[in-house]
C-alpha atoms as a PDB file:
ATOM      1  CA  UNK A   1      74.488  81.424 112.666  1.00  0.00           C
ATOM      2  CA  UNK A   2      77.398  82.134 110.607  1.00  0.00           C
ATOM      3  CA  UNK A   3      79.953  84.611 112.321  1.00  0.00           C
ATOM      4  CA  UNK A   4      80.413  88.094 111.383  1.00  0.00           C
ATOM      5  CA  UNK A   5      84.036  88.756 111.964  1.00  0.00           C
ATOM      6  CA  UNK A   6      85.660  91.838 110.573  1.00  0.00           C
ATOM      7  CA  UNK A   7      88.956  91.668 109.232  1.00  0.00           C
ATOM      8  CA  UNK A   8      91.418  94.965 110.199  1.00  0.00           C
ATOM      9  CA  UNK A   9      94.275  95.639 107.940  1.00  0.00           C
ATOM     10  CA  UNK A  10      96.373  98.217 109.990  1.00  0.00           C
ATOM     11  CA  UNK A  11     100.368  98.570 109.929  1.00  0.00           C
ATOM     12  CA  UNK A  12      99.543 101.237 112.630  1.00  0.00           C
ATOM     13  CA  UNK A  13      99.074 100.008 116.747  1.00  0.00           C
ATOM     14  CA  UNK A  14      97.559 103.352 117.517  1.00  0.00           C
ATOM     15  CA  UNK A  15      95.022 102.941 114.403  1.00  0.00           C
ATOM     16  CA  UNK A  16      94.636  99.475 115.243  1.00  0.00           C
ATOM     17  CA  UNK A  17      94.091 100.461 119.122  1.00  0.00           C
ATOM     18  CA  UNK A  18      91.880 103.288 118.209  1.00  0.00           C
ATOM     19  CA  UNK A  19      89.688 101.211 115.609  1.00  0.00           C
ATOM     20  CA  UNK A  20      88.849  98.792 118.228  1.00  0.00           C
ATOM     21  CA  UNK A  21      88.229 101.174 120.796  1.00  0.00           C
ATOM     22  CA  UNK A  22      85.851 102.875 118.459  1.00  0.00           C
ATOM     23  CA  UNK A  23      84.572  99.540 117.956  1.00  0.00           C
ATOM     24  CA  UNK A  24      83.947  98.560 121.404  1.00  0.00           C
ATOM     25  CA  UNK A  25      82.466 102.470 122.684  1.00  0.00           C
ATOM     26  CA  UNK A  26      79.711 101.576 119.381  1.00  0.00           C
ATOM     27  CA  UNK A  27      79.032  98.713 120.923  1.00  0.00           C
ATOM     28  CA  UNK A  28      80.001  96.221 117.876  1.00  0.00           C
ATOM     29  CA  UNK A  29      81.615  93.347 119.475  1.00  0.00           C
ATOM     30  CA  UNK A  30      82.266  91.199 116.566  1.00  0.00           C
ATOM     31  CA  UNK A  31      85.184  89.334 116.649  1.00  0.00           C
ATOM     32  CA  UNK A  32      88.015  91.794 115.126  1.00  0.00           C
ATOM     33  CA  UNK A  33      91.252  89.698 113.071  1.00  0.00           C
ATOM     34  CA  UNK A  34      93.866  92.336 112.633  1.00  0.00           C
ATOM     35  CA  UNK A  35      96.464  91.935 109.813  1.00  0.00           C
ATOM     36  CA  UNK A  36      99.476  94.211 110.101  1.00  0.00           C
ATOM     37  CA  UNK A  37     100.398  94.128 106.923  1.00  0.00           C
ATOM     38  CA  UNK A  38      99.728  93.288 102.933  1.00  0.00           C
ATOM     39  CA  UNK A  39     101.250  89.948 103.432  1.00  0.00           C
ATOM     40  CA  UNK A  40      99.865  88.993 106.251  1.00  0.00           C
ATOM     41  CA  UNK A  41      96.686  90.432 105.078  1.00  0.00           C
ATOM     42  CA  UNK A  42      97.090  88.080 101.853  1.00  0.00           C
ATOM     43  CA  UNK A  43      97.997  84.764 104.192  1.00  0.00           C
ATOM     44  CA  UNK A  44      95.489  85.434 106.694  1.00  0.00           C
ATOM     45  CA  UNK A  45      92.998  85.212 103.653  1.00  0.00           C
ATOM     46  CA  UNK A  46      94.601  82.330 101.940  1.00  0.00           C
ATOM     47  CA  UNK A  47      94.884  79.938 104.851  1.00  0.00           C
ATOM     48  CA  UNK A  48      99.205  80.644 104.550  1.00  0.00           C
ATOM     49  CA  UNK A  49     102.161  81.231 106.727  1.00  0.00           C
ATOM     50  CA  UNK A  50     101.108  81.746 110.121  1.00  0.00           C
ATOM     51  CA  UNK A  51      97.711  81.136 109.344  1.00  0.00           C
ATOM     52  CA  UNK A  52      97.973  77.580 107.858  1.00  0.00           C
ATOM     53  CA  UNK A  53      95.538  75.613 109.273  1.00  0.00           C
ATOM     54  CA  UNK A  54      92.476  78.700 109.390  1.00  0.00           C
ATOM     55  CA  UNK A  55      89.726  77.595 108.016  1.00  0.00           C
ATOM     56  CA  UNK A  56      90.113  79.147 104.368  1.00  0.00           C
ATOM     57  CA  UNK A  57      86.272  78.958 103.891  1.00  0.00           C
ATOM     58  CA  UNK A  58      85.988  81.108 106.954  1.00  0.00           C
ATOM     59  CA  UNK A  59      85.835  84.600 105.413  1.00  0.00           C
ATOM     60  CA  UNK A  60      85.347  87.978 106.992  1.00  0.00           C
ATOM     61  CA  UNK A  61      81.978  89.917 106.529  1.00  0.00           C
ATOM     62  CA  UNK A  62      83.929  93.003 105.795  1.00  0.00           C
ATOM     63  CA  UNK A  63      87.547  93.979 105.148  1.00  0.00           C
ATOM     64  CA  UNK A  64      88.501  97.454 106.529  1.00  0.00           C
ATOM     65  CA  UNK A  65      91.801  98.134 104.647  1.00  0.00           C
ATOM     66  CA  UNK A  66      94.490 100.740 104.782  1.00  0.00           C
ATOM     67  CA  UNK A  67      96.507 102.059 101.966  1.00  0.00           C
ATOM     68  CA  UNK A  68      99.930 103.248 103.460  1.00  0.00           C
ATOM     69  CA  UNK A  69     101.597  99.783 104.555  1.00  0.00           C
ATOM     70  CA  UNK A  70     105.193  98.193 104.468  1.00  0.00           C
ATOM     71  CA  UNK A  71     105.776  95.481 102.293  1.00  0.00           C
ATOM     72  CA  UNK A  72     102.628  95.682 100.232  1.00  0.00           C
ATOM     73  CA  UNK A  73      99.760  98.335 100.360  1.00  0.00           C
ATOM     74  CA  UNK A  74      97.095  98.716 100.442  1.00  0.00           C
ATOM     75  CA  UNK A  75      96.157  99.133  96.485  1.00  0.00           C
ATOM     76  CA  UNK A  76      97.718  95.817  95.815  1.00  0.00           C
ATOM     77  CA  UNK A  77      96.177  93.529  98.808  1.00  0.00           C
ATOM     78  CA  UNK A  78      92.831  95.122  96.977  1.00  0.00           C
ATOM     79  CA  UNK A  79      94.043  93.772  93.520  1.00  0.00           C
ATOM     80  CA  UNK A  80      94.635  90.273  95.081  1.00  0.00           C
ATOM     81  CA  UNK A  81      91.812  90.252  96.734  1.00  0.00           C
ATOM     82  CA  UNK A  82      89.518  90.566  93.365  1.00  0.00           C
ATOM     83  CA  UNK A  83      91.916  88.669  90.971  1.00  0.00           C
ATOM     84  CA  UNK A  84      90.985  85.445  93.562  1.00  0.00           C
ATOM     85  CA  UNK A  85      87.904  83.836  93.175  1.00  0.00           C
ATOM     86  CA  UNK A  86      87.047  83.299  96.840  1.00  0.00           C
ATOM     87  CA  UNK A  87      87.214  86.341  97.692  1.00  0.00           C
ATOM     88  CA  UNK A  88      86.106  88.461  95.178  1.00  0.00           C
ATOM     89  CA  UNK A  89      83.090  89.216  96.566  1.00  0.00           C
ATOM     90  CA  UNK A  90      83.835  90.244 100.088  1.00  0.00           C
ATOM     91  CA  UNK A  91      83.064  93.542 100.857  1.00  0.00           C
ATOM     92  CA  UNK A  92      85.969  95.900 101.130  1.00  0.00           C
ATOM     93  CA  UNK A  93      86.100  99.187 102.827  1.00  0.00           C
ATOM     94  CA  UNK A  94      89.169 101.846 102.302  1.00  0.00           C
ATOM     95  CA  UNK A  95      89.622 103.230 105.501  1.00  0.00           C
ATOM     96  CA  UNK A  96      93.006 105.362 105.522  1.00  0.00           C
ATOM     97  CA  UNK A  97      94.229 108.898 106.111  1.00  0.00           C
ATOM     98  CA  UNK A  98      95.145 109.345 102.633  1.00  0.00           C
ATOM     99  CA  UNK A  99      93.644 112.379 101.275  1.00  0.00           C
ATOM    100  CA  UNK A 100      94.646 111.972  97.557  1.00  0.00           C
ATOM    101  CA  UNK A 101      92.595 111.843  95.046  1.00  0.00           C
ATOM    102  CA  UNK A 102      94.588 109.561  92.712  1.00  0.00           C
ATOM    103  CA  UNK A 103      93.799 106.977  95.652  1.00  0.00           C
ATOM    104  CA  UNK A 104      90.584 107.536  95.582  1.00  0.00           C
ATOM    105  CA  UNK A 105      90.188 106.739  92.247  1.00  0.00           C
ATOM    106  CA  UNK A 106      92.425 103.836  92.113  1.00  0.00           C
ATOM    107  CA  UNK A 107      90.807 102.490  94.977  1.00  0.00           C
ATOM    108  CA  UNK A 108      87.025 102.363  93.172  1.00  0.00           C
ATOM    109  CA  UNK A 109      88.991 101.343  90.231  1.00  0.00           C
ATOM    110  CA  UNK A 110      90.270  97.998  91.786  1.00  0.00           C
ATOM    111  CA  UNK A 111      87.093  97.410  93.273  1.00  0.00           C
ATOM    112  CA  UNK A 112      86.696  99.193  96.766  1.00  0.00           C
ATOM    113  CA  UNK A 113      83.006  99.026  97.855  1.00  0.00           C
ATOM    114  CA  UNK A 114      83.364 102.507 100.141  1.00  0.00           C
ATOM    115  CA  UNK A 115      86.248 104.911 100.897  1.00  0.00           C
ATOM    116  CA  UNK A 116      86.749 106.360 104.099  1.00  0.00           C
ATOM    117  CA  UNK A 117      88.832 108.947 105.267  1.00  0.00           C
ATOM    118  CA  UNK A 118      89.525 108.256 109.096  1.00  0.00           C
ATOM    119  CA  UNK A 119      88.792 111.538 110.722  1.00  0.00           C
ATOM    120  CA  UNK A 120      91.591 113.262 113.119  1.00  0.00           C
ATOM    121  CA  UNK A 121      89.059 113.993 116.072  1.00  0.00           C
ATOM    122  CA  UNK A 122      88.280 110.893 118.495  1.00  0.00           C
ATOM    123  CA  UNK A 123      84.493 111.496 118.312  1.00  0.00           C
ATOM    124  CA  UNK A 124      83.649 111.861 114.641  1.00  0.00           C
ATOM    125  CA  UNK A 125      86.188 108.688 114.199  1.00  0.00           C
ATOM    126  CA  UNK A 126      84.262 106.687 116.489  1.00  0.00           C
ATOM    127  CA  UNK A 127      80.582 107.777 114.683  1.00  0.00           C
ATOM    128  CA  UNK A 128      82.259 106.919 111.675  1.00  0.00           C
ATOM    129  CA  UNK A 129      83.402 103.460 112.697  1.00  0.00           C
ATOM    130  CA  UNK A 130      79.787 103.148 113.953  1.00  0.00           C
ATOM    131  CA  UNK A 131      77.869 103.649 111.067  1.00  0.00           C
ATOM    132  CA  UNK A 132      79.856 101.203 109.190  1.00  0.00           C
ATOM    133  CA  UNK A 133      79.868  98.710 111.564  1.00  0.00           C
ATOM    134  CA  UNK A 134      75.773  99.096 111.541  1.00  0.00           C
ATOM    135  CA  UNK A 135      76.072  99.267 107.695  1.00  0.00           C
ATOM    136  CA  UNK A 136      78.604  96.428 107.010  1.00  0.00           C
ATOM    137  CA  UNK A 137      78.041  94.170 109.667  1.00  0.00           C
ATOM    138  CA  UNK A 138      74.242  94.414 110.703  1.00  0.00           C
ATOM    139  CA  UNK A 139      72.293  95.929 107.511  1.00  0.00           C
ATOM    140  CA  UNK A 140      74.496  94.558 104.524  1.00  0.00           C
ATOM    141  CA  UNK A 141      73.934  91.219 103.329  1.00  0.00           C
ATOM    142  CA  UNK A 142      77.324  89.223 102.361  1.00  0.00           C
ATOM    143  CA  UNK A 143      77.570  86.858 100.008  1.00  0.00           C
END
C-alpha cells in the first residue's frame, strides 16, 4: 500500500509543534516530513541538497504550505511546484495566518487546492487540522 505521508512546510517550531500535536490528538499518524523553508521545501521535493538520495518518485499525498517564510515563500514554492511536471498534481493546501485577501487570491491563482486560515484557539486549530487530514489523507484520491 503506497504511503500517505504529508509534507509540512513551516518556518515556525511552535506551528510546526502545534500542527503535529493537532495531528497526533486527531489521531492521523501519517508519517509528517517537515520543510522549514521554500528551499528546503523545493529540495526535499526534487531529491536535492540534503535530500539527495530521497526517493524523488516518493511524493507526499498532500502539501500543507505556509506563506510567510525566509528565503522563499510561500507563493513562490506554489509556483514551482506547478511549473514542474512531477508535481503538478499534488494536492496543495494554504495553511497560514495570513488574513489578506490579495493572498488569497494569488494563492487560487497559482494553483492552491484549499486555503486555510490557522485559527488562534488550540481547539478549533486542532478540528481544523482534523478535517483535513480526514479530507486529504483518507477521503481524497491522489494522483
Amino acid at each position: 500500500m503506497k504511503s500517505k505521508n504529508t509534507l509540512l512546510i513551516e518556518d515556525n517550531p511552535d506551528d510546526v509543534n502545534l500542527t503535529m500535536r493537532a495531528l497526533a490528538k486527531s489521531y492521523i499518524a501519517n508519517t509528517v516530513d517537515v520543510a522549514t523553508d521554500g528551499v528546503e521545501a523545493l529540495d526535499y521535493l526534487f531529491a536535492k541538497g540534503k535530500f539527495t538520495g530521497r526517493d524523488p518518485g516518493a511524493m507526499p499525498q498532500v502539501i500543507l504550505l505556509d506563506l510567510k517564510m525566509p528565503r522563499m515563500d510561500g507563493l513562490e514554492v506554489l509556483k514551482h511546484i506547478r511549473a514542474d511536471e512531477r508535481t503538478r498534481v499534488l494536492p496543495v493546501v494554504v495553511l497560514t495566518t495570513s488574513n489578506e485577501e490579495k493572498d488569497k487570491i494569488e494563492s487560487y491563482h497559482l494553483g492552491a487546492n484549499s486555503y486555510i486560515r490557522k485559527p488562534v484557539d488550540f481547539g478549533q486549530f486542532v478540528e481544523a487540522v482534523k478535517q483535513l487530514g480526514l479530507y486529504w489523507l483518507v477521503l481524497n484520491e491522489a494522483p
